[in-house]
N, C-alpha and C. Protein backbone atom coordinates (compact mmCIF):
# COMPACT_ATOMS: atom_id res chain seq x y z
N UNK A 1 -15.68 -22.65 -53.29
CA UNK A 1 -14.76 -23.66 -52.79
C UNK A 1 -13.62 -22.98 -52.03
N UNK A 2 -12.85 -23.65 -50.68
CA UNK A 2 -11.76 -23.10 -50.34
C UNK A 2 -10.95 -23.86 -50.58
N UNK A 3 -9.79 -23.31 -50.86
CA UNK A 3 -9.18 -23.31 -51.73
C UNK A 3 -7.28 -24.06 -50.98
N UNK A 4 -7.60 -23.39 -49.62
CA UNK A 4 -6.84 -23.69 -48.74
C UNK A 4 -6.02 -25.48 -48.69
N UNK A 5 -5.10 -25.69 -48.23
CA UNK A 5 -4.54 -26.87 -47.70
C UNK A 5 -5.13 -27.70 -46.61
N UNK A 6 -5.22 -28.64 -46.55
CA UNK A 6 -5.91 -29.18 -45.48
C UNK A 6 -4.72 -29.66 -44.42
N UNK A 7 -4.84 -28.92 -43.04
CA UNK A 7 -3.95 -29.20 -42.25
C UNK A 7 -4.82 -30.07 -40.66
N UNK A 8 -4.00 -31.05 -40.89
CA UNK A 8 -4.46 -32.17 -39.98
C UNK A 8 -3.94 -32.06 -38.50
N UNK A 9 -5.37 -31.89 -37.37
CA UNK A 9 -5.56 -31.51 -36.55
C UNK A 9 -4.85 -33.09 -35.37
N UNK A 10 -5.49 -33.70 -36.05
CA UNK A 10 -5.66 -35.06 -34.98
C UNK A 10 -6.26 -35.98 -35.60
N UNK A 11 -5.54 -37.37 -35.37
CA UNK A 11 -6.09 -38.62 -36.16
C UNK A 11 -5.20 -39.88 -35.75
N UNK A 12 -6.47 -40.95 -35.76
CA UNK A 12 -5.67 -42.12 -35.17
C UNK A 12 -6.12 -43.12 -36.55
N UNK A 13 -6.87 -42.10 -37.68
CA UNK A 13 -6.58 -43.16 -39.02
C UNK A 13 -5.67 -43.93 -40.16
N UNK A 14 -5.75 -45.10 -40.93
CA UNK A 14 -4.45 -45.34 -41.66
C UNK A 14 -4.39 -43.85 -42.59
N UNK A 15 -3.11 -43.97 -42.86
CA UNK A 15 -3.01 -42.86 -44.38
C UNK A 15 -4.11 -42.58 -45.13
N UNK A 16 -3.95 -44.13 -45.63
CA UNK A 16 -5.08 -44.01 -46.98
C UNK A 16 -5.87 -43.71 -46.49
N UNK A 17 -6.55 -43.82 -45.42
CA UNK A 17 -8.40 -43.07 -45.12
C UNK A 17 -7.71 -41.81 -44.76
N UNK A 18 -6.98 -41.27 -44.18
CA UNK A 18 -6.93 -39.97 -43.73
C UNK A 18 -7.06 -39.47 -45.04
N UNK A 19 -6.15 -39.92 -46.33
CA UNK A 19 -6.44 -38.63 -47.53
C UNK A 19 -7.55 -39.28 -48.17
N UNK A 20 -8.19 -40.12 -48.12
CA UNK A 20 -9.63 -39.94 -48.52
C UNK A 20 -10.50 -39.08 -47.71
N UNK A 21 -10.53 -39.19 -46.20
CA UNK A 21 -11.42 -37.94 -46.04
C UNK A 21 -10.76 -36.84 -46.71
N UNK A 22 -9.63 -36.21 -46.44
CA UNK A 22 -9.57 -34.73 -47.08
C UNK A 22 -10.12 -34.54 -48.38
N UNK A 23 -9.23 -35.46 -48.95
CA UNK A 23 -10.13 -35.21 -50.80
C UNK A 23 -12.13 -35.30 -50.72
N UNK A 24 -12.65 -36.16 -50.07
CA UNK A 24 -13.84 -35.94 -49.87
C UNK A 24 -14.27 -34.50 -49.33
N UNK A 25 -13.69 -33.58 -48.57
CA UNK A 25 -13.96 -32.73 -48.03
C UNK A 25 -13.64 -31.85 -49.05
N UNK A 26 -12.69 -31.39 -49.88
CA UNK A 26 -12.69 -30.98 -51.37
C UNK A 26 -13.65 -31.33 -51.86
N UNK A 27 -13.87 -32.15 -52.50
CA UNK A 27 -15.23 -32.48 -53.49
C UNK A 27 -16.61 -32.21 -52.98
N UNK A 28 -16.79 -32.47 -51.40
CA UNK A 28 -18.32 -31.73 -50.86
C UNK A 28 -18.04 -30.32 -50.97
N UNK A 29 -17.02 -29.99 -50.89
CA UNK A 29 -16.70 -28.28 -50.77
C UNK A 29 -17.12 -27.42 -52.10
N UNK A 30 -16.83 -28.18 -53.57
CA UNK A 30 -17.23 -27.99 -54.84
C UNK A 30 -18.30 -27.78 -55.27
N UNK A 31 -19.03 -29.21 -54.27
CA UNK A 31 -20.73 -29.38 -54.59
C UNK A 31 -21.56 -28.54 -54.45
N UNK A 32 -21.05 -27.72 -52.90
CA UNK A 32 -21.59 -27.17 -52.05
C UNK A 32 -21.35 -25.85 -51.55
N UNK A 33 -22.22 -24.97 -50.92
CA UNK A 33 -21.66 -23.61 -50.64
C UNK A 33 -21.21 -23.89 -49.37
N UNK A 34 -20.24 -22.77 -48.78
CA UNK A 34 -19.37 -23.56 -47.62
C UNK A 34 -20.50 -22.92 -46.54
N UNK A 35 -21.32 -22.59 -46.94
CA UNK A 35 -22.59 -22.22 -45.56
C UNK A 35 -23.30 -23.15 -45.23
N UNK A 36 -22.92 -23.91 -46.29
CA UNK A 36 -24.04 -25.23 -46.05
C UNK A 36 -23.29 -26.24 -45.47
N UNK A 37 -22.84 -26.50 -44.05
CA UNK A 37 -22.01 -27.48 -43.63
C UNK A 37 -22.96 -28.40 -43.44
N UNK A 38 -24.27 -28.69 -42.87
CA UNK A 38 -24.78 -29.67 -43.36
C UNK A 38 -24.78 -30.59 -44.18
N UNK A 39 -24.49 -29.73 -45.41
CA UNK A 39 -24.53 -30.65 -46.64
C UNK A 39 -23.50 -31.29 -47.01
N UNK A 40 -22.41 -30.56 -46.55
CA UNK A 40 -21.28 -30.66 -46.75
C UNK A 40 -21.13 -32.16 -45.53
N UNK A 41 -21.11 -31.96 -44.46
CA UNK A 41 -21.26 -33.00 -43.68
C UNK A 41 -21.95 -34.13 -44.24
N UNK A 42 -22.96 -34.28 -44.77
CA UNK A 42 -24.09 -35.43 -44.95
C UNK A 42 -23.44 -35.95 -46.34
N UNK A 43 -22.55 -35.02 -47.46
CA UNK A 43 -22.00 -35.81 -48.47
C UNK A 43 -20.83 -36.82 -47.54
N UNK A 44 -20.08 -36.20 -46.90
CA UNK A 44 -18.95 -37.07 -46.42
C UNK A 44 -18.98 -38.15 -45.74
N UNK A 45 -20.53 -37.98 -44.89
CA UNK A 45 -20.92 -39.44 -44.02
C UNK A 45 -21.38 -40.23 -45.22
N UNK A 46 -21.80 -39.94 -46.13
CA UNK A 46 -22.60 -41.08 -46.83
C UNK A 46 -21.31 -42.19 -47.69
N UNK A 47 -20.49 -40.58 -48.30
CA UNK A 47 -19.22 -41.69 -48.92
C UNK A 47 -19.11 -42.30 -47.81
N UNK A 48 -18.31 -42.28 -46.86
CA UNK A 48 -17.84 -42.91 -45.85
C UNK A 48 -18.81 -43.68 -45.33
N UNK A 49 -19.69 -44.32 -45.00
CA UNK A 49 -20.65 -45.31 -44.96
C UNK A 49 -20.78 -46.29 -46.57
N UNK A 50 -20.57 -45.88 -47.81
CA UNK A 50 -20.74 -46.47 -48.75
C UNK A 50 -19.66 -47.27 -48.94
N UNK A 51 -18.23 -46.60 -48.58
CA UNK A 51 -16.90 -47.57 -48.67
C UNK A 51 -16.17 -48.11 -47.46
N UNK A 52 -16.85 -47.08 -46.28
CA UNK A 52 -16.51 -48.59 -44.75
C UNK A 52 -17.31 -48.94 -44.02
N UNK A 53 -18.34 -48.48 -44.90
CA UNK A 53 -19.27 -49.78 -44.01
C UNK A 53 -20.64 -48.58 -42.72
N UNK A 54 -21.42 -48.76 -42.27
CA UNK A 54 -22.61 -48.09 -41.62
C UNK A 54 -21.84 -47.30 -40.41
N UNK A 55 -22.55 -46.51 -39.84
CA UNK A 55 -22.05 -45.78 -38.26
C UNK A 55 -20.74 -44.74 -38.44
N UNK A 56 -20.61 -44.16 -39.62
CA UNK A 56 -20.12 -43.30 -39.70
C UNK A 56 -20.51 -41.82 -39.22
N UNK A 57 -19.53 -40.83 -38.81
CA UNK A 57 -20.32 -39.57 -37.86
C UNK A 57 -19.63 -38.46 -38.68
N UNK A 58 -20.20 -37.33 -39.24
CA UNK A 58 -19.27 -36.12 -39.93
C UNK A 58 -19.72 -34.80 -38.80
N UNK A 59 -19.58 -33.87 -38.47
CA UNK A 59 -19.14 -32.56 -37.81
C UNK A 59 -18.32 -31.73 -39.07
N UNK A 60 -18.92 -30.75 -39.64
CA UNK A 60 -18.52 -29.66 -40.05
C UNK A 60 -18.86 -28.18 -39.75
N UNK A 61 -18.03 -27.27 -39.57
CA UNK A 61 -17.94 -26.08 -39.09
C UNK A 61 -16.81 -25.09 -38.99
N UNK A 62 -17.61 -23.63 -38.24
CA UNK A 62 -16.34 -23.20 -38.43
C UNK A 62 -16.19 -23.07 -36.61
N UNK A 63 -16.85 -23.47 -35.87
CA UNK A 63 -17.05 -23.14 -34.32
C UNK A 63 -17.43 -24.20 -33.72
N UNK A 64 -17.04 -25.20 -33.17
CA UNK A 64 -17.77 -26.22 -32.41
C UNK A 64 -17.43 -27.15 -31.13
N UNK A 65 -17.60 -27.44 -30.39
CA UNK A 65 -16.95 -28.47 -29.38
C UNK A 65 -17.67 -29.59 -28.98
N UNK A 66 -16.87 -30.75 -29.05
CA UNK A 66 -17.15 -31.88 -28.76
C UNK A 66 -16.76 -32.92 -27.86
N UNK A 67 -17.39 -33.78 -27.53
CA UNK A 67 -16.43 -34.91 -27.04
C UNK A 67 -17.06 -36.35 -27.34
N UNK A 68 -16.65 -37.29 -27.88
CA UNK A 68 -16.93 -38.49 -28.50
C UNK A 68 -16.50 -39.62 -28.04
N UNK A 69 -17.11 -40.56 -28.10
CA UNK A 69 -16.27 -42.12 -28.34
C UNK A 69 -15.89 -42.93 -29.79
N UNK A 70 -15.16 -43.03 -29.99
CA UNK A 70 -14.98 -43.73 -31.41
C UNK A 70 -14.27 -44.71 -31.56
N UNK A 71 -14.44 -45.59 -33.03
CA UNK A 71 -13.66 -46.43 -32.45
C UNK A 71 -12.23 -46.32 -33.18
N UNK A 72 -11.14 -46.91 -32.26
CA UNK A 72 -10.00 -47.41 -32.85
C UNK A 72 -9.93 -47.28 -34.40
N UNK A 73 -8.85 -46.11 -34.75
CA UNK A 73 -8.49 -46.02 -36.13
C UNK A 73 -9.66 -45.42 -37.31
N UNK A 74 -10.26 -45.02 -36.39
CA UNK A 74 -11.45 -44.06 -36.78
C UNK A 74 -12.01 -42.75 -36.72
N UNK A 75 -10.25 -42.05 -36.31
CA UNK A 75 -10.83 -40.68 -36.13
C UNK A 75 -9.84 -39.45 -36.87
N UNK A 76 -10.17 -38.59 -37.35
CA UNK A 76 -9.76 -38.07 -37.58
C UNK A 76 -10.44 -36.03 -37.43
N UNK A 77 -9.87 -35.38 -37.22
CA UNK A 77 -9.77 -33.89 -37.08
C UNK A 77 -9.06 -32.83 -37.88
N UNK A 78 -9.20 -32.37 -38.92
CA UNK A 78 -8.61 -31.62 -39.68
C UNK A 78 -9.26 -30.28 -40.41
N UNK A 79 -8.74 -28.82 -40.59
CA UNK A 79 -9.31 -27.73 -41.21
C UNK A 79 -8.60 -27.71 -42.55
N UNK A 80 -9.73 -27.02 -43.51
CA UNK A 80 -9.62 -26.55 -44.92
C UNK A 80 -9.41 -24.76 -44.47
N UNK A 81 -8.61 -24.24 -44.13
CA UNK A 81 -9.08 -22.86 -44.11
C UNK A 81 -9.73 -22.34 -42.55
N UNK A 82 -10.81 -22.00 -43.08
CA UNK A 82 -11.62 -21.28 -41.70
C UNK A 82 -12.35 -23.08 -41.25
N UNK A 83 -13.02 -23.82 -41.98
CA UNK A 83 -13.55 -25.12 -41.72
C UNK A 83 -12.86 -25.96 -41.00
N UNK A 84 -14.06 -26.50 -39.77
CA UNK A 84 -13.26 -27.95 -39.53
C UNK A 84 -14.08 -29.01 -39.89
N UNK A 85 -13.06 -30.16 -39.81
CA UNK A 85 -14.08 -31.19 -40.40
C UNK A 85 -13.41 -32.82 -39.14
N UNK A 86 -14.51 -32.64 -38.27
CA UNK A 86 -14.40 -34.56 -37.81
C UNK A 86 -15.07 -35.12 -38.14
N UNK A 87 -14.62 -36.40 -38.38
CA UNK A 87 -15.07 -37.92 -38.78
C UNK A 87 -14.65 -38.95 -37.80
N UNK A 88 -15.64 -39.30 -37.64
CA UNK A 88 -15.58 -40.32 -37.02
C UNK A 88 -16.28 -41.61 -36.86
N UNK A 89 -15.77 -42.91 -36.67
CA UNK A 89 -17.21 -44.06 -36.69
C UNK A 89 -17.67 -44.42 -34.85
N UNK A 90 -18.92 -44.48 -34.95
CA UNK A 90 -18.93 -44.91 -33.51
C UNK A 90 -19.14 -46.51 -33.44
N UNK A 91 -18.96 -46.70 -32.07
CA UNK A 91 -19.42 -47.87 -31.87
C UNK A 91 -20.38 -48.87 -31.78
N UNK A 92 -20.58 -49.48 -32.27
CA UNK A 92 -22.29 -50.10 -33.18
C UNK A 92 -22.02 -51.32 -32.09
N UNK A 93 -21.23 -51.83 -31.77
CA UNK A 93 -21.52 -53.03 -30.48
C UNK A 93 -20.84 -52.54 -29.42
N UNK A 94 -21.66 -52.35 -28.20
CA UNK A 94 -21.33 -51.51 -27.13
C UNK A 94 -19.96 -51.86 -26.47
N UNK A 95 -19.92 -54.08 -26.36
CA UNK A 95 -19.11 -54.58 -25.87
C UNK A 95 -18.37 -54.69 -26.57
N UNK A 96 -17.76 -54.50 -27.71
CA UNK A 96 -16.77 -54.57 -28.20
C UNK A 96 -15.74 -53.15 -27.66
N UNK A 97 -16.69 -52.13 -27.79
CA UNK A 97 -16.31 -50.96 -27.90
C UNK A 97 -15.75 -50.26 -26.67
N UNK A 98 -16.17 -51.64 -25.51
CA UNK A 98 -15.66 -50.94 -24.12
C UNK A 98 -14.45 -51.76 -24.31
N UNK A 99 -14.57 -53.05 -24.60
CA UNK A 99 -13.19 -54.01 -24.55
C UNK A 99 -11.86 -53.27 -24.72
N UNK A 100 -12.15 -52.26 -26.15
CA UNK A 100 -11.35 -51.67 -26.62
C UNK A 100 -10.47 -50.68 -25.81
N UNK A 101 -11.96 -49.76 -25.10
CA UNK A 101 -11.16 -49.06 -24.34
C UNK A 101 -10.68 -49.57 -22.99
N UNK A 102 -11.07 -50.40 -22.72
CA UNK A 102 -10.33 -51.58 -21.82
C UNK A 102 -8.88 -51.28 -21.77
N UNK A 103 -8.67 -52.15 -23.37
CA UNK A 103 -7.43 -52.16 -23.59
C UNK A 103 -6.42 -51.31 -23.47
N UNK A 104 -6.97 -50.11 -24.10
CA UNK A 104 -6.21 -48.81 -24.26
C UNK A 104 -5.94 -48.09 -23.08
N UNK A 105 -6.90 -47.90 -21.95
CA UNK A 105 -6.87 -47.61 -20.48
C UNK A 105 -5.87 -48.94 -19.81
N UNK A 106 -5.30 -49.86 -19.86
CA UNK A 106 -4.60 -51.20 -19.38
C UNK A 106 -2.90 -50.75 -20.37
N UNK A 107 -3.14 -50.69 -21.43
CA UNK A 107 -2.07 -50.39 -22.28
C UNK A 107 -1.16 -48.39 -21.87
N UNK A 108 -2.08 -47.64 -21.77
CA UNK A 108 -2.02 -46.07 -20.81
C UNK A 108 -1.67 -46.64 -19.34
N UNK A 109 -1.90 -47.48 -18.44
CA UNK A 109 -1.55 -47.34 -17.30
C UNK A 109 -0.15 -48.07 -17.40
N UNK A 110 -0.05 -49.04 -18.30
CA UNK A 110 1.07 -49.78 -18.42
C UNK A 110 2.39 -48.88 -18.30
N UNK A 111 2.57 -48.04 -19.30
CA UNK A 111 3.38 -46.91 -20.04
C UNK A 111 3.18 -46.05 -18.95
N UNK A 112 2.65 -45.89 -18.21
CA UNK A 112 2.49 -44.87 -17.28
C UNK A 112 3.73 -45.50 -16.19
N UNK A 113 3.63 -46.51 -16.03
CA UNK A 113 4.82 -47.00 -14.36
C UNK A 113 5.97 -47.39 -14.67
């Protein structure tokens, strides 16, 4: 297990889910050897699908790059140590999910002038 603090990278989640993922990422870390980010990944999507619901996404590592869509209040980025760990949910209805960024691109240009 590492043993480390979990210092939060980036996140547009409430509190309470932000320290439920970390503590989840502790407890897969216990289960699991930290070589096995797989596993470690596949415990954290499943909690997280069991208590919000399907279309949850985990990424664990110690090296990786990405780029995603997610939705609103669903993301978060944070390391244990040498580990990182994103979570994220994607978007399960396409049109909802553009609306959103609709919004957010309309709400960014707003603040922009």
């Amino acid at each position: 297990m590492l043993e480390g603090k979990a210092v939060l990278r980036e996140t547009d989640m409430p509190e309470q889910m932000q320290s439920h993922a970390m503590e989840l990422a502790y407890q897969a870390l216990d289960l699991h050897e930290v070589s096995d980010c797989q596993s470690i990944a596949h415990y954290i999507k499943q909690k997280f699908d069991d208590v919000y619901g399907p279309a949850w996404h985990c990424v664990v590592g110690k090296d990786f790059g990405c780029c995603i869509t997610h939705l609103s209040g669903s993301f978060i980025f944070f390391r244990v140590e040498m580990m990182e760990f994103l979570i994220f949910k994607d978007g399960g209805d396409f049109s909802e999910s553009k609306e959103e960024a609709i919004g957010v691109l309309q709400q960014f240009q707003k603040s922009d002038t």
